[in-house]
C-alpha atoms as a PDB file:
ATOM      1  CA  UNK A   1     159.788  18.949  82.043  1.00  0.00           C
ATOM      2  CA  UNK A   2     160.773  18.983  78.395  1.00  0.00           C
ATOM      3  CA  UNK A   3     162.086  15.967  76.683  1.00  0.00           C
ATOM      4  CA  UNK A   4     163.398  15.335  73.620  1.00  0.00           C
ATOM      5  CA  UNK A   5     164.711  12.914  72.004  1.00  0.00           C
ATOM      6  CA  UNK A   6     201.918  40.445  76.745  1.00  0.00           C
ATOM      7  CA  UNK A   7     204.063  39.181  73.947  1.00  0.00           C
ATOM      8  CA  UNK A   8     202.081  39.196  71.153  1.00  0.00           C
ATOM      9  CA  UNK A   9     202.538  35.849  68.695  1.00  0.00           C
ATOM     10  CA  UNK A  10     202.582  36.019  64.701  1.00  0.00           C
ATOM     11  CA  UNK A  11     199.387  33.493  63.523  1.00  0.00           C
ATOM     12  CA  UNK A  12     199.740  31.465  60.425  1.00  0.00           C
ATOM     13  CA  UNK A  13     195.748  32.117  59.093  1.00  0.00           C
ATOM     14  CA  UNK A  14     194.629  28.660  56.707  1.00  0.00           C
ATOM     15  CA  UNK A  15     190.636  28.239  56.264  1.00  0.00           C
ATOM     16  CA  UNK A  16     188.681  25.058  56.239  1.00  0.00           C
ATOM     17  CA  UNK A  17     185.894  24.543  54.016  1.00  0.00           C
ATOM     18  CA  UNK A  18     183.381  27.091  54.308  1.00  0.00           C
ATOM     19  CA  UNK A  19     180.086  24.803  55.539  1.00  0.00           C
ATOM     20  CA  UNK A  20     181.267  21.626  55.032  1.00  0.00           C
ATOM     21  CA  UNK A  21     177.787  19.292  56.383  1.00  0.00           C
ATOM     22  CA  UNK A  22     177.029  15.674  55.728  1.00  0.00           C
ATOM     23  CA  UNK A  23     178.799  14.198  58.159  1.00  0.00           C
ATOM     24  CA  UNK A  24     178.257  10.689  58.600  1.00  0.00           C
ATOM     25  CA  UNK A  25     177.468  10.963  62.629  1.00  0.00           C
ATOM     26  CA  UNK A  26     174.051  10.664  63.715  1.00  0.00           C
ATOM     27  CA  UNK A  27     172.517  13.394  65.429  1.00  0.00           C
ATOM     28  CA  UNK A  28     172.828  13.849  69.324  1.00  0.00           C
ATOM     29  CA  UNK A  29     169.642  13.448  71.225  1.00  0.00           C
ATOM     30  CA  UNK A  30     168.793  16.084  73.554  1.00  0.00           C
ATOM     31  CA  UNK A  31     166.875  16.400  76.536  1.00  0.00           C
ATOM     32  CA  UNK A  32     165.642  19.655  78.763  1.00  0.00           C
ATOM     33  CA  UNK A  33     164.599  19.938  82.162  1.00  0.00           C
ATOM     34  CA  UNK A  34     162.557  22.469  82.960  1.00  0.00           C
ATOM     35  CA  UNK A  35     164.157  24.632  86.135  1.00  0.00           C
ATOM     36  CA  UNK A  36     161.371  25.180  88.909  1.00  0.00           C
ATOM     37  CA  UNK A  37     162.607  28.901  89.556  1.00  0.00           C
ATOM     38  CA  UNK A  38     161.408  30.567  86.936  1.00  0.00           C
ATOM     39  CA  UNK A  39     163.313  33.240  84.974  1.00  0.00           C
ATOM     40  CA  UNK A  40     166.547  32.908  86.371  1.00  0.00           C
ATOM     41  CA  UNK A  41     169.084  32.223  84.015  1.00  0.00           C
ATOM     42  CA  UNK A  42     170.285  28.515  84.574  1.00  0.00           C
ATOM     43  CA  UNK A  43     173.511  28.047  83.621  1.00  0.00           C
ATOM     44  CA  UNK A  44     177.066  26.625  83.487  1.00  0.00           C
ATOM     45  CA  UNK A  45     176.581  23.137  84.815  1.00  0.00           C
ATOM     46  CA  UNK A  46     178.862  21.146  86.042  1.00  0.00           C
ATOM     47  CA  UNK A  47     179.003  17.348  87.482  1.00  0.00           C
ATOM     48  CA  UNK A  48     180.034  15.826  90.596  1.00  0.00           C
ATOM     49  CA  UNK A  49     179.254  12.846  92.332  1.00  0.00           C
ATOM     50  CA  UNK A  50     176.318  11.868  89.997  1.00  0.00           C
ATOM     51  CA  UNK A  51     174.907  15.385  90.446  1.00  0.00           C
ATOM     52  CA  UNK A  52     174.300  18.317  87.938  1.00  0.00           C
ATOM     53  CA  UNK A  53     175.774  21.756  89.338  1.00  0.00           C
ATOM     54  CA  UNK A  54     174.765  24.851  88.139  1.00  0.00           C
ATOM     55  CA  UNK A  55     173.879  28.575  88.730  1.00  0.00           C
ATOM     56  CA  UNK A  56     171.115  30.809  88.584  1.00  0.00           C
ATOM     57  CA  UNK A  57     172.430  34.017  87.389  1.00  0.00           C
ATOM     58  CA  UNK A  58     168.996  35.994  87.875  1.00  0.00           C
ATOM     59  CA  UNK A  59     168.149  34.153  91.024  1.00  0.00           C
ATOM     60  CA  UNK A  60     171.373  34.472  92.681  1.00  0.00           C
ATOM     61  CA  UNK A  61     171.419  30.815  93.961  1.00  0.00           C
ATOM     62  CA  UNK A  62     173.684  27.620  93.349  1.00  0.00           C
ATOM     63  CA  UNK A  63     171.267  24.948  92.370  1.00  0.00           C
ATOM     64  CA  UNK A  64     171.703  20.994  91.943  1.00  0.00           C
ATOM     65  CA  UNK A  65     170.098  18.261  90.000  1.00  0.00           C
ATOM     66  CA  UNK A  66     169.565  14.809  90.659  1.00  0.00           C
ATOM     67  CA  UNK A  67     169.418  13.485  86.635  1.00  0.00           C
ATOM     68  CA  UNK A  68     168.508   9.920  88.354  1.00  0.00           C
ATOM     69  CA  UNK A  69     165.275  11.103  90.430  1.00  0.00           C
ATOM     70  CA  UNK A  70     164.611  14.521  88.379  1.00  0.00           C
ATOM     71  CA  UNK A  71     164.938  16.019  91.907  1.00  0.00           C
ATOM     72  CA  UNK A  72     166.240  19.808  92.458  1.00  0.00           C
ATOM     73  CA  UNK A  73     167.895  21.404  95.587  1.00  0.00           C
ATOM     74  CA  UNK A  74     168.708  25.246  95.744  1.00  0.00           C
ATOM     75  CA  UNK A  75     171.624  26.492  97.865  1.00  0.00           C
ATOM     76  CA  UNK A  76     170.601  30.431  98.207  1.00  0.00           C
ATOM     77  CA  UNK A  77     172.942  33.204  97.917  1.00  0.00           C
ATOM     78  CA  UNK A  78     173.316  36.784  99.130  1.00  0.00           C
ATOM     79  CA  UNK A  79     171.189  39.059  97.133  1.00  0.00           C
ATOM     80  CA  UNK A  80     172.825  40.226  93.967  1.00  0.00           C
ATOM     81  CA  UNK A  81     175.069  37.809  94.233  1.00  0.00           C
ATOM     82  CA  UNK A  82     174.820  37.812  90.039  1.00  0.00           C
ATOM     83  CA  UNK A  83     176.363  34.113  90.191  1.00  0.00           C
ATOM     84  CA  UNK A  84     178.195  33.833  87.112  1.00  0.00           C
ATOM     85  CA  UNK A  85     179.469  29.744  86.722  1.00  0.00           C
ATOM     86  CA  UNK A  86     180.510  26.977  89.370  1.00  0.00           C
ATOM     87  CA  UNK A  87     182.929  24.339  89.539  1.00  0.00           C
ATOM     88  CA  UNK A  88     182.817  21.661  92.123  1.00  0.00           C
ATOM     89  CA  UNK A  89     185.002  18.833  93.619  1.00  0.00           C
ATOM     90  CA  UNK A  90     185.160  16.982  97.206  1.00  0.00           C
ATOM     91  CA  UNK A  91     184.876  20.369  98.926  1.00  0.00           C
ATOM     92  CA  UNK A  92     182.087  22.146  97.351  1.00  0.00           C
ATOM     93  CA  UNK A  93     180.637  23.954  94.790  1.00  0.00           C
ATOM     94  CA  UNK A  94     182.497  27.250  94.013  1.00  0.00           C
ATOM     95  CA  UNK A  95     181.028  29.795  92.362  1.00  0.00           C
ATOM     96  CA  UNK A  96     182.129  33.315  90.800  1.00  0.00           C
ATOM     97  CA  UNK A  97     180.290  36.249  92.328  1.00  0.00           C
ATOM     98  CA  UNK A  98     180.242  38.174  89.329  1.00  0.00           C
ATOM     99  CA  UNK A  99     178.437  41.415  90.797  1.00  0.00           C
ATOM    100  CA  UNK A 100     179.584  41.016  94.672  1.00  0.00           C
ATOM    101  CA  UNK A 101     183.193  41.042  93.483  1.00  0.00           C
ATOM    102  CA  UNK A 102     184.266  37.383  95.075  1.00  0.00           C
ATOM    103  CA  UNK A 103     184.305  33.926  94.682  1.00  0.00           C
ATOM    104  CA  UNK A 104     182.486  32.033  97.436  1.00  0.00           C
ATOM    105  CA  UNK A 105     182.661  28.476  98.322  1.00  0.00           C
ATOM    106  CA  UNK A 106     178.775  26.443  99.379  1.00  0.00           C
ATOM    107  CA  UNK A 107     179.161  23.416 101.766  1.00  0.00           C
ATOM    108  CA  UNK A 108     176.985  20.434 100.008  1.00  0.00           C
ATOM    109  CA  UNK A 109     175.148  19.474 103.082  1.00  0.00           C
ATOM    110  CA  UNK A 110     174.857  22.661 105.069  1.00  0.00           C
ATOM    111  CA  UNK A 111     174.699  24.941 102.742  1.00  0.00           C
ATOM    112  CA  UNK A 112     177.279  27.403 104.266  1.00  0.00           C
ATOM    113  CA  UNK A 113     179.189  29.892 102.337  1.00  0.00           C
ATOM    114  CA  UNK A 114     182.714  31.074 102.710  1.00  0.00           C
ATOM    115  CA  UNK A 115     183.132  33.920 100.590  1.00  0.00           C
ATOM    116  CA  UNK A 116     186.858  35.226  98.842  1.00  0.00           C
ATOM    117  CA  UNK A 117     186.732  38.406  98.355  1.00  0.00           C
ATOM    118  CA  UNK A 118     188.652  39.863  95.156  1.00  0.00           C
ATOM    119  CA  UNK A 119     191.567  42.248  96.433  1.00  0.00           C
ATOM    120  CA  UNK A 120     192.026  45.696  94.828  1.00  0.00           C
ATOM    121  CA  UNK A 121     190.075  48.135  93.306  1.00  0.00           C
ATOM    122  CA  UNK A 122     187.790  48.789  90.029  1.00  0.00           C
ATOM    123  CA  UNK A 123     185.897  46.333  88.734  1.00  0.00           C
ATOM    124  CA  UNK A 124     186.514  43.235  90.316  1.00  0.00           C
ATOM    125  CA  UNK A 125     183.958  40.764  88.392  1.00  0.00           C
ATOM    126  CA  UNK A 126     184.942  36.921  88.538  1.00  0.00           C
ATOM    127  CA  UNK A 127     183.526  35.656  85.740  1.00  0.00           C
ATOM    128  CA  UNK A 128     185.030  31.890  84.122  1.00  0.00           C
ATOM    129  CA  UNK A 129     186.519  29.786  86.874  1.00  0.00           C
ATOM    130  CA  UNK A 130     188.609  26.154  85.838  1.00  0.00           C
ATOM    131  CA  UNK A 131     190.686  23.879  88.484  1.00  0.00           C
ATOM    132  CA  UNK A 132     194.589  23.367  88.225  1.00  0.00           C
ATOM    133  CA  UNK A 133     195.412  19.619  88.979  1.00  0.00           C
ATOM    134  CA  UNK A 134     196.053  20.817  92.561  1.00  0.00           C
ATOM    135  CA  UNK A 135     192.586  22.375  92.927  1.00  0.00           C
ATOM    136  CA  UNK A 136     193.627  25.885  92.709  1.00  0.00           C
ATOM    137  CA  UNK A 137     191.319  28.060  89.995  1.00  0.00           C
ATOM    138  CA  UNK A 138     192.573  30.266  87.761  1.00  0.00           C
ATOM    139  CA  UNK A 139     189.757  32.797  87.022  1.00  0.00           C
ATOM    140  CA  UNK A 140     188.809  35.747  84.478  1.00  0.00           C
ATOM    141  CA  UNK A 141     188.016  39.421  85.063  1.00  0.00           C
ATOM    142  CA  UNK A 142     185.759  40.914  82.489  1.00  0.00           C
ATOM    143  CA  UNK A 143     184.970  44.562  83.291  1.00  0.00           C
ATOM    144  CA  UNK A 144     188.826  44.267  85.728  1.00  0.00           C
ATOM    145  CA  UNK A 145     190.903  43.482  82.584  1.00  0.00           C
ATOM    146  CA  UNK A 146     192.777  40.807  84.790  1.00  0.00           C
ATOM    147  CA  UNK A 147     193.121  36.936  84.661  1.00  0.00           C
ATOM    148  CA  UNK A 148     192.850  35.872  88.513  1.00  0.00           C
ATOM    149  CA  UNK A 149     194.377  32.928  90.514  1.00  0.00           C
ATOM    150  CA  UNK A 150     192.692  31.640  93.679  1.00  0.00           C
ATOM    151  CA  UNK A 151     195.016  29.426  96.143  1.00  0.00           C
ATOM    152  CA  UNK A 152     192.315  27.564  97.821  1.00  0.00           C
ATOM    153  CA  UNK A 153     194.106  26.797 100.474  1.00  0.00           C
ATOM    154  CA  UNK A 154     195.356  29.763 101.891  1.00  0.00           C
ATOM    155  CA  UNK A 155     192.370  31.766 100.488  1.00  0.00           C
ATOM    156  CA  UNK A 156     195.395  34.439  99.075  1.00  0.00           C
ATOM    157  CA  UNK A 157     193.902  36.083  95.453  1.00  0.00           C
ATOM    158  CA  UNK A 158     196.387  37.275  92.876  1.00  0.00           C
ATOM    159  CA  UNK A 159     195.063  39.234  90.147  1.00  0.00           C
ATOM    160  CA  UNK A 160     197.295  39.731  86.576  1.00  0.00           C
ATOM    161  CA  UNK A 161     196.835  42.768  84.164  1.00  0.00           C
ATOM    162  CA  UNK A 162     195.893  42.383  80.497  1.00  0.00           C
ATOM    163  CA  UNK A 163     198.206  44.337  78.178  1.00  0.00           C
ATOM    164  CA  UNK A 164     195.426  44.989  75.639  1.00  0.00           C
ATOM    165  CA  UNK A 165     193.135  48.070  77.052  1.00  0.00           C
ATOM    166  CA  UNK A 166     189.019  46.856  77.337  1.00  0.00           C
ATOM    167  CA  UNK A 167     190.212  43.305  76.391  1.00  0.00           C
ATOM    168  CA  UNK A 168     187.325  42.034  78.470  1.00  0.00           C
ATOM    169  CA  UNK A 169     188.809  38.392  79.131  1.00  0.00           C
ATOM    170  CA  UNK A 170     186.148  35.673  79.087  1.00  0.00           C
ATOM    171  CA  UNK A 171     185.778  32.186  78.677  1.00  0.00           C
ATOM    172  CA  UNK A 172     188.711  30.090  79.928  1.00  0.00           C
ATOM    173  CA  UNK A 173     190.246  26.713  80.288  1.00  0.00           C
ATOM    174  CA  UNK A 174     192.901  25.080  82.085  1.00  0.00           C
ATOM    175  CA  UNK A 175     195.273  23.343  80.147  1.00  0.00           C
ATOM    176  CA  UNK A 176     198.281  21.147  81.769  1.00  0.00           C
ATOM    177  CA  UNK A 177     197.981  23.713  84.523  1.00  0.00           C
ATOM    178  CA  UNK A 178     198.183  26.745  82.719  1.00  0.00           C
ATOM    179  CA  UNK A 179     195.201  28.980  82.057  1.00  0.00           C
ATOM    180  CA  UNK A 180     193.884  29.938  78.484  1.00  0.00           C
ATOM    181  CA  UNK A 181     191.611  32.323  77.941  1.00  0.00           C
ATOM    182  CA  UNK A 182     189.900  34.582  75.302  1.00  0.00           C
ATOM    183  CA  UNK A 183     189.624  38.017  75.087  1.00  0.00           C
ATOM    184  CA  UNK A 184     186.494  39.040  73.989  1.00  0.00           C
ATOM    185  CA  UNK A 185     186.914  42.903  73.292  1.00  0.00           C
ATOM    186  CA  UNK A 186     189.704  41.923  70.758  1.00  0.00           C
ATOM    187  CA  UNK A 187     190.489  39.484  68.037  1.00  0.00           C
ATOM    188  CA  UNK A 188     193.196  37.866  70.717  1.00  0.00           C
ATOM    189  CA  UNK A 189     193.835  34.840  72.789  1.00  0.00           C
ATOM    190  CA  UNK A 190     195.548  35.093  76.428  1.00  0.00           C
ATOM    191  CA  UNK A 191     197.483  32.294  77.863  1.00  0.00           C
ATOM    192  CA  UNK A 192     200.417  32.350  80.951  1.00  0.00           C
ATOM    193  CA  UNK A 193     204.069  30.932  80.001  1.00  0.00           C
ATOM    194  CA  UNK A 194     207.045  31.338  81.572  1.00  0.00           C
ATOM    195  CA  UNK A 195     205.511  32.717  84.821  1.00  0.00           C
ATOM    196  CA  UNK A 196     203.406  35.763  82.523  1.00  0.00           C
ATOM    197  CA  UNK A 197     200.922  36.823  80.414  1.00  0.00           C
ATOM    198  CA  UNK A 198     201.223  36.574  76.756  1.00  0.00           C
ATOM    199  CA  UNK A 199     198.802  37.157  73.918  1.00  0.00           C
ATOM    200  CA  UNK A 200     198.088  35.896  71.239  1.00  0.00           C
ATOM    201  CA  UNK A 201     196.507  37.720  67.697  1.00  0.00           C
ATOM    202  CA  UNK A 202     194.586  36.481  65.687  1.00  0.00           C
ATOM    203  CA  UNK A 203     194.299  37.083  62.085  1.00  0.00           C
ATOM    204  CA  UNK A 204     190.845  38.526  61.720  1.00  0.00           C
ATOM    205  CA  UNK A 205     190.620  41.635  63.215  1.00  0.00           C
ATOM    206  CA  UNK A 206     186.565  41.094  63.515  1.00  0.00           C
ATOM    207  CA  UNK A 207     186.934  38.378  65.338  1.00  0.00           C
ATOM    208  CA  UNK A 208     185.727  37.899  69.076  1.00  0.00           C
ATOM    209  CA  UNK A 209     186.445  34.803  70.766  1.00  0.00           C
ATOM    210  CA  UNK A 210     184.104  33.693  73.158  1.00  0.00           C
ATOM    211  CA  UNK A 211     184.909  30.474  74.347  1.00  0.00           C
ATOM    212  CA  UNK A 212     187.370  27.540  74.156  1.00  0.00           C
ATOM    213  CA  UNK A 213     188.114  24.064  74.362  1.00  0.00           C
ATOM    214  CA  UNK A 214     191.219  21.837  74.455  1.00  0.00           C
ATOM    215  CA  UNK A 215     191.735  18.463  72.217  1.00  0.00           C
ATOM    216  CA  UNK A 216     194.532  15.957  73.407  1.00  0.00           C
ATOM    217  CA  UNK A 217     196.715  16.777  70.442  1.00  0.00           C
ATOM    218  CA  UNK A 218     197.397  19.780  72.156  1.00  0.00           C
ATOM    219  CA  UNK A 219     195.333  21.990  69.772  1.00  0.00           C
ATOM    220  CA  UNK A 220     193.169  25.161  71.509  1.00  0.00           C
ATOM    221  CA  UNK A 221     189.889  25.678  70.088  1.00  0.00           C
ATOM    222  CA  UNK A 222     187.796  28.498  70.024  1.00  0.00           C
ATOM    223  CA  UNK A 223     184.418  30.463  68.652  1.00  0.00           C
ATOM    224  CA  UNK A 224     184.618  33.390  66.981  1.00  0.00           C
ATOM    225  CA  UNK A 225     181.377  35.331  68.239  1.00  0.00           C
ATOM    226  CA  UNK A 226     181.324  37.826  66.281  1.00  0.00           C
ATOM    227  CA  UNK A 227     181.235  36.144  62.496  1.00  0.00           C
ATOM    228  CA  UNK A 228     180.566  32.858  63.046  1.00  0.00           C
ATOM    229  CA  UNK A 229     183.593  30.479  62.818  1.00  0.00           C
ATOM    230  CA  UNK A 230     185.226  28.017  64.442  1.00  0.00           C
ATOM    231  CA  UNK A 231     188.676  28.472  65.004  1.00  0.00           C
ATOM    232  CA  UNK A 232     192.145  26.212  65.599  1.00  0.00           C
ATOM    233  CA  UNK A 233     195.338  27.377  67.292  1.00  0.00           C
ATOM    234  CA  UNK A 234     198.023  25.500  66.996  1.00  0.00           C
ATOM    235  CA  UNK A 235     200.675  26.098  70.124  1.00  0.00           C
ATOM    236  CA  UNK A 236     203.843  24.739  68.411  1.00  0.00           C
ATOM    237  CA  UNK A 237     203.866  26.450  65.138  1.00  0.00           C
ATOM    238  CA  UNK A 238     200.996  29.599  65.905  1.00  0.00           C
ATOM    239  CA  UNK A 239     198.956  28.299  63.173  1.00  0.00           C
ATOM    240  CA  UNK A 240     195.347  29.263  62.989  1.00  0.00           C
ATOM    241  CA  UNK A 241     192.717  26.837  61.196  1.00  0.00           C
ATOM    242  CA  UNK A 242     189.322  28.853  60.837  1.00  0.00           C
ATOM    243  CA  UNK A 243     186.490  26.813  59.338  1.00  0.00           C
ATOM    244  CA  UNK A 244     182.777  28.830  58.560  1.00  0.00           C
ATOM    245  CA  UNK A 245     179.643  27.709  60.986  1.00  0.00           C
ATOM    246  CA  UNK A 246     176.492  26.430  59.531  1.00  0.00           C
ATOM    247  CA  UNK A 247     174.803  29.438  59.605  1.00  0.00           C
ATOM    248  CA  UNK A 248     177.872  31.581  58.817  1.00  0.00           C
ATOM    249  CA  UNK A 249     177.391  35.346  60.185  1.00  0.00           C
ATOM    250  CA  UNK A 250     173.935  34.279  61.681  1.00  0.00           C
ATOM    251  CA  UNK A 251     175.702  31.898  63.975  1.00  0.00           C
ATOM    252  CA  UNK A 252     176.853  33.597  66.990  1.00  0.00           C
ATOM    253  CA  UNK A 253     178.534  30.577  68.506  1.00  0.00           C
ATOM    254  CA  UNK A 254     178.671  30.635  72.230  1.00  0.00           C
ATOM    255  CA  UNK A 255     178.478  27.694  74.171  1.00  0.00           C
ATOM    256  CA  UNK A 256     181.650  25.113  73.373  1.00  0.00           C
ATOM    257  CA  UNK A 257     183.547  21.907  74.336  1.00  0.00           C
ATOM    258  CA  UNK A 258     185.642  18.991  72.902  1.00  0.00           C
ATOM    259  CA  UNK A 259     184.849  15.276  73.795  1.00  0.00           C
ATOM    260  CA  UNK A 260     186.933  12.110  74.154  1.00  0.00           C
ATOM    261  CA  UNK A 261     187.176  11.426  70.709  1.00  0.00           C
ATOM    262  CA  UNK A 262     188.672  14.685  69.786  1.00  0.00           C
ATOM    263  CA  UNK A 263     185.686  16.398  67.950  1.00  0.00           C
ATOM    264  CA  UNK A 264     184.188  19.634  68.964  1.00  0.00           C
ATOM    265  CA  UNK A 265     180.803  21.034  69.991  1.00  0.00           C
ATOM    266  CA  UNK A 266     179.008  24.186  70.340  1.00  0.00           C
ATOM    267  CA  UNK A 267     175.831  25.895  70.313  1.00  0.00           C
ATOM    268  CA  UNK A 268     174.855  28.614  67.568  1.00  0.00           C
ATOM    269  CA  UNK A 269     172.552  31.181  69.681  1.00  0.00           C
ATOM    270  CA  UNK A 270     172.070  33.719  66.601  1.00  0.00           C
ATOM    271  CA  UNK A 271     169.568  31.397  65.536  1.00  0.00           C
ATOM    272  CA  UNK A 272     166.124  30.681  67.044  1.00  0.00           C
ATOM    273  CA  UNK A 273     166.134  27.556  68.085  1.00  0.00           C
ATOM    274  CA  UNK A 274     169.722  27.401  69.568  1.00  0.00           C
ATOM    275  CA  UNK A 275     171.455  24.694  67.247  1.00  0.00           C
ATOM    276  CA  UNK A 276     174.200  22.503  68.526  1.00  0.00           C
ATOM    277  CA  UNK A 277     176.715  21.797  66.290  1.00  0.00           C
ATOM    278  CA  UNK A 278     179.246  18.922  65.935  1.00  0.00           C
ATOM    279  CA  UNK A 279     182.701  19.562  63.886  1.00  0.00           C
ATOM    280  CA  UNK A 280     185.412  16.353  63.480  1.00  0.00           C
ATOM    281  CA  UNK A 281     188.464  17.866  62.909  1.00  0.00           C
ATOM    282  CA  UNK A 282     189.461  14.622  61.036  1.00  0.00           C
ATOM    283  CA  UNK A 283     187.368  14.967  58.075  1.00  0.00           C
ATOM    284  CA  UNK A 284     187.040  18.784  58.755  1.00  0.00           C
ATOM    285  CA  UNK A 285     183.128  18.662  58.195  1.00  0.00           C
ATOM    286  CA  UNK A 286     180.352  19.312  60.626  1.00  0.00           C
ATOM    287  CA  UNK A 287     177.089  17.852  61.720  1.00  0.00           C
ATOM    288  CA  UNK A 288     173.630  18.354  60.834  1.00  0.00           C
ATOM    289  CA  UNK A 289     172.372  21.330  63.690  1.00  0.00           C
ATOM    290  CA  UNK A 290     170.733  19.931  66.152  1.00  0.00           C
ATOM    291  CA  UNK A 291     167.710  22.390  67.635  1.00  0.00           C
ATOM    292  CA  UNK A 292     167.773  22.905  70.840  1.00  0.00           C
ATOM    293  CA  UNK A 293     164.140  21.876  71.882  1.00  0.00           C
ATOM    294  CA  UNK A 294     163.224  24.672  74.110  1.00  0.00           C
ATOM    295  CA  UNK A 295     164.868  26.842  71.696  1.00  0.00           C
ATOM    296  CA  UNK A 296     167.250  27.619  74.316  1.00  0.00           C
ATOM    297  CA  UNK A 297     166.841  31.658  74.094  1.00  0.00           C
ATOM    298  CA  UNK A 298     170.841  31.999  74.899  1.00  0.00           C
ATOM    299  CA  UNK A 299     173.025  28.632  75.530  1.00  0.00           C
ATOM    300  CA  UNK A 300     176.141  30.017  77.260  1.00  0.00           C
ATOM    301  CA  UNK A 301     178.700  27.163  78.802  1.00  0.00           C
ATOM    302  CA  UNK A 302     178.552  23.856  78.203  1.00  0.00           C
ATOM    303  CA  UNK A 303     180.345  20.939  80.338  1.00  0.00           C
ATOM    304  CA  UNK A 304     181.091  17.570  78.496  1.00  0.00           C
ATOM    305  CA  UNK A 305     181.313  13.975  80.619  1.00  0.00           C
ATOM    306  CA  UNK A 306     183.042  11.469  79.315  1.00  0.00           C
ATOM    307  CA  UNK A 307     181.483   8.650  81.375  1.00  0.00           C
ATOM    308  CA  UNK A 308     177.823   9.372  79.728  1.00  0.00           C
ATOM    309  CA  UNK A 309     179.144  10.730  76.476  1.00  0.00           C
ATOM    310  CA  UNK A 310     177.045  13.511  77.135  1.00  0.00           C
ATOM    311  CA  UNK A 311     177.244  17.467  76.996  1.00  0.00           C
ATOM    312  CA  UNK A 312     175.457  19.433  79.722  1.00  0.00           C
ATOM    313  CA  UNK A 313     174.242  22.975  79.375  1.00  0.00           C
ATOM    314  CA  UNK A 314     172.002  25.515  80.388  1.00  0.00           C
ATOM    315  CA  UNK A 315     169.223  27.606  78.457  1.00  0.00           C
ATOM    316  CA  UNK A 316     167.508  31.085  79.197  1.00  0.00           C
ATOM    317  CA  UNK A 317     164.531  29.291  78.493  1.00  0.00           C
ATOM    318  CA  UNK A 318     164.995  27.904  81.760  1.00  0.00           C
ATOM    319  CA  UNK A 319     165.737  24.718  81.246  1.00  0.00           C
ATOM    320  CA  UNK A 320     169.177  22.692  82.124  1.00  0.00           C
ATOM    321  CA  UNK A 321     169.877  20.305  78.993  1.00  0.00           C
ATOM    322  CA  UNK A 322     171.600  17.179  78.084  1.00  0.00           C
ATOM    323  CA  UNK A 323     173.095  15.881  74.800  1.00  0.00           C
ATOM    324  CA  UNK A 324     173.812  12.779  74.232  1.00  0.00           C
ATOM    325  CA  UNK A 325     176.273  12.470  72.054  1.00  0.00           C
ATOM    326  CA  UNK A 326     176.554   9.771  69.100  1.00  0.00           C
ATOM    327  CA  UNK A 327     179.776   7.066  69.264  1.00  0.00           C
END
């Protein structure tokens, strides 16, 4: 164990300061478990009941963590599975079965798996899953182009074409019950209105937006990949806020997600260690990179509860992490 302390919408471009540090929160204090299957790409946790949820991308399993008694449980999967994230409520953990072309459901105590298979043809890669309020998922399609829906009831799958050829859509949220998601191949966001598909540009065309996160003022956030920013897109008016990472075009920011107090978080994995960042949009400035301790090789996904104040992620260093985050 490690321990530490299709339409396509006009955007309005305005940039922030370029590295604006010094801000006056403390630094988060991190902590790293280390995984006891080795090499297998932890990652994408998510909590439920107490418990830390995750995946093992390499090791094709769903695993869980006790944080209380430091206790792991693995729940295998079919071989080259390739799980890709998981998202769990009362019914189980659900996971995207990024290279068997499904998304399969594990009961908690038996450890029995329903699988959904993706309909159609071509690639057919699940990749990002998030709940609507009814427990539905709304799900992305790298390699397939598409943004997927799941009715978990009936088990029924519809998948919906991206306009924009090799868009590769990638991380996603659900917002008021709507999907956003980014489009990683292009310098464009993706979200549904008015029962479709519309995208959204942004200004940059070297931009590639990785992942996003919501903030209660309506506001969708997101990392620009490929040049190191963090980005704002305002829904009402298609303004775009862009504000330079700490370590600029070294950044790479991957990993993201907004707490209760509106700021933003994510982890810059162009650097060795992995840094976790802080930004509050209120004063527009950022925090003081944190290292990740393991150095965190690649820090993908990161889930934030708002009972602990805490961010949870996962590390190709094998580790699963948690940040606790200053008040």
């Amino acid at each position: 164990m490690i321990r530490a302390a299709t339409r396509t919408i006009g955007a309005i471009l305005s940039f922030g300061t370029a590295v604006a540090l010094a801000s006056p929160m403390q630094a988060p204090t991190i902590t790293e478990w280390t995984v006891p299957w080795q090499q297998t790409r932890p990652r994408d946790p998510w909590l439920h009941g107490g418990n830390v949820w995750f995946v093992g991308q390499r090791g094709d399993y769903v695993g869980r963590f006790d944080p209380v008694g430091e206790t792991f449980r693995q729940y295998p999967l079919a071989e080259g599975a390739g799980p890709h994230t998981v998202i769990v409520d009362d019914r189980g953990a659900w996971y995207a079965g990024n290279r068997q072309q499904h998304i399969g459901l594990v009961d908690p105590d038996s450890g029995a798996i329903t699988r959904f298979p993706l309909p159609g043809k071509g690639p057919r890669d699940s990749h990002t899953m998030a709940f609507t309020r009814g427990g539905d998922i709304w799900f992305t399609v790298q390699g397939g182009n598409q943004l997927g829906f799941l009715d978990t009831e009936s088990g029924d799958i519809e998948l919906y074409d991206i306009a924009t050829p090799g868009a590769r859509p990638y991380g996603l949220i659900v917002v008021d019950d709507s999907p956003w998601a980014t489009l990683f191949g292009s310098h464009r966001l993706v979200s549904w209105r008015q029962g479709g598909l519309h995208e959204i540009v942004l200004p940059r065309e070297q931009a590639r937006p990785r992942r996003l996160a919501a903030t209660v003022d309506g506001a969708i956030w997101y990392v620009d990949y490929a040049e190191g920013y963090l980005g704002r897109y305002q829904p009402e008016t298609g303004e775009v806020s862009e504000w330079r990472a700490p370590a600029a075009g070294m950044s790479r920011p991957y990993a993201m997600a907004s707490d209760s107090k509106g700021r933003l978080w994510f982890v810059e994995t162009g650097v060795t260690p992995n840094r976790l960042v802080g930004f509050d949009p209120a004063t527009e400035t950022f925090t003081e990179p944190a290292p990740i301790p393991s150095g965190g090789g690649t820090v993908r996904h990161m889930y934030y509860d708002a009972d602990t104040n805490s961010l949870w992620f996962g590390t190709d260093t094998n580790t699963l992490g948690r940040a606790e985050l200053p008040e």
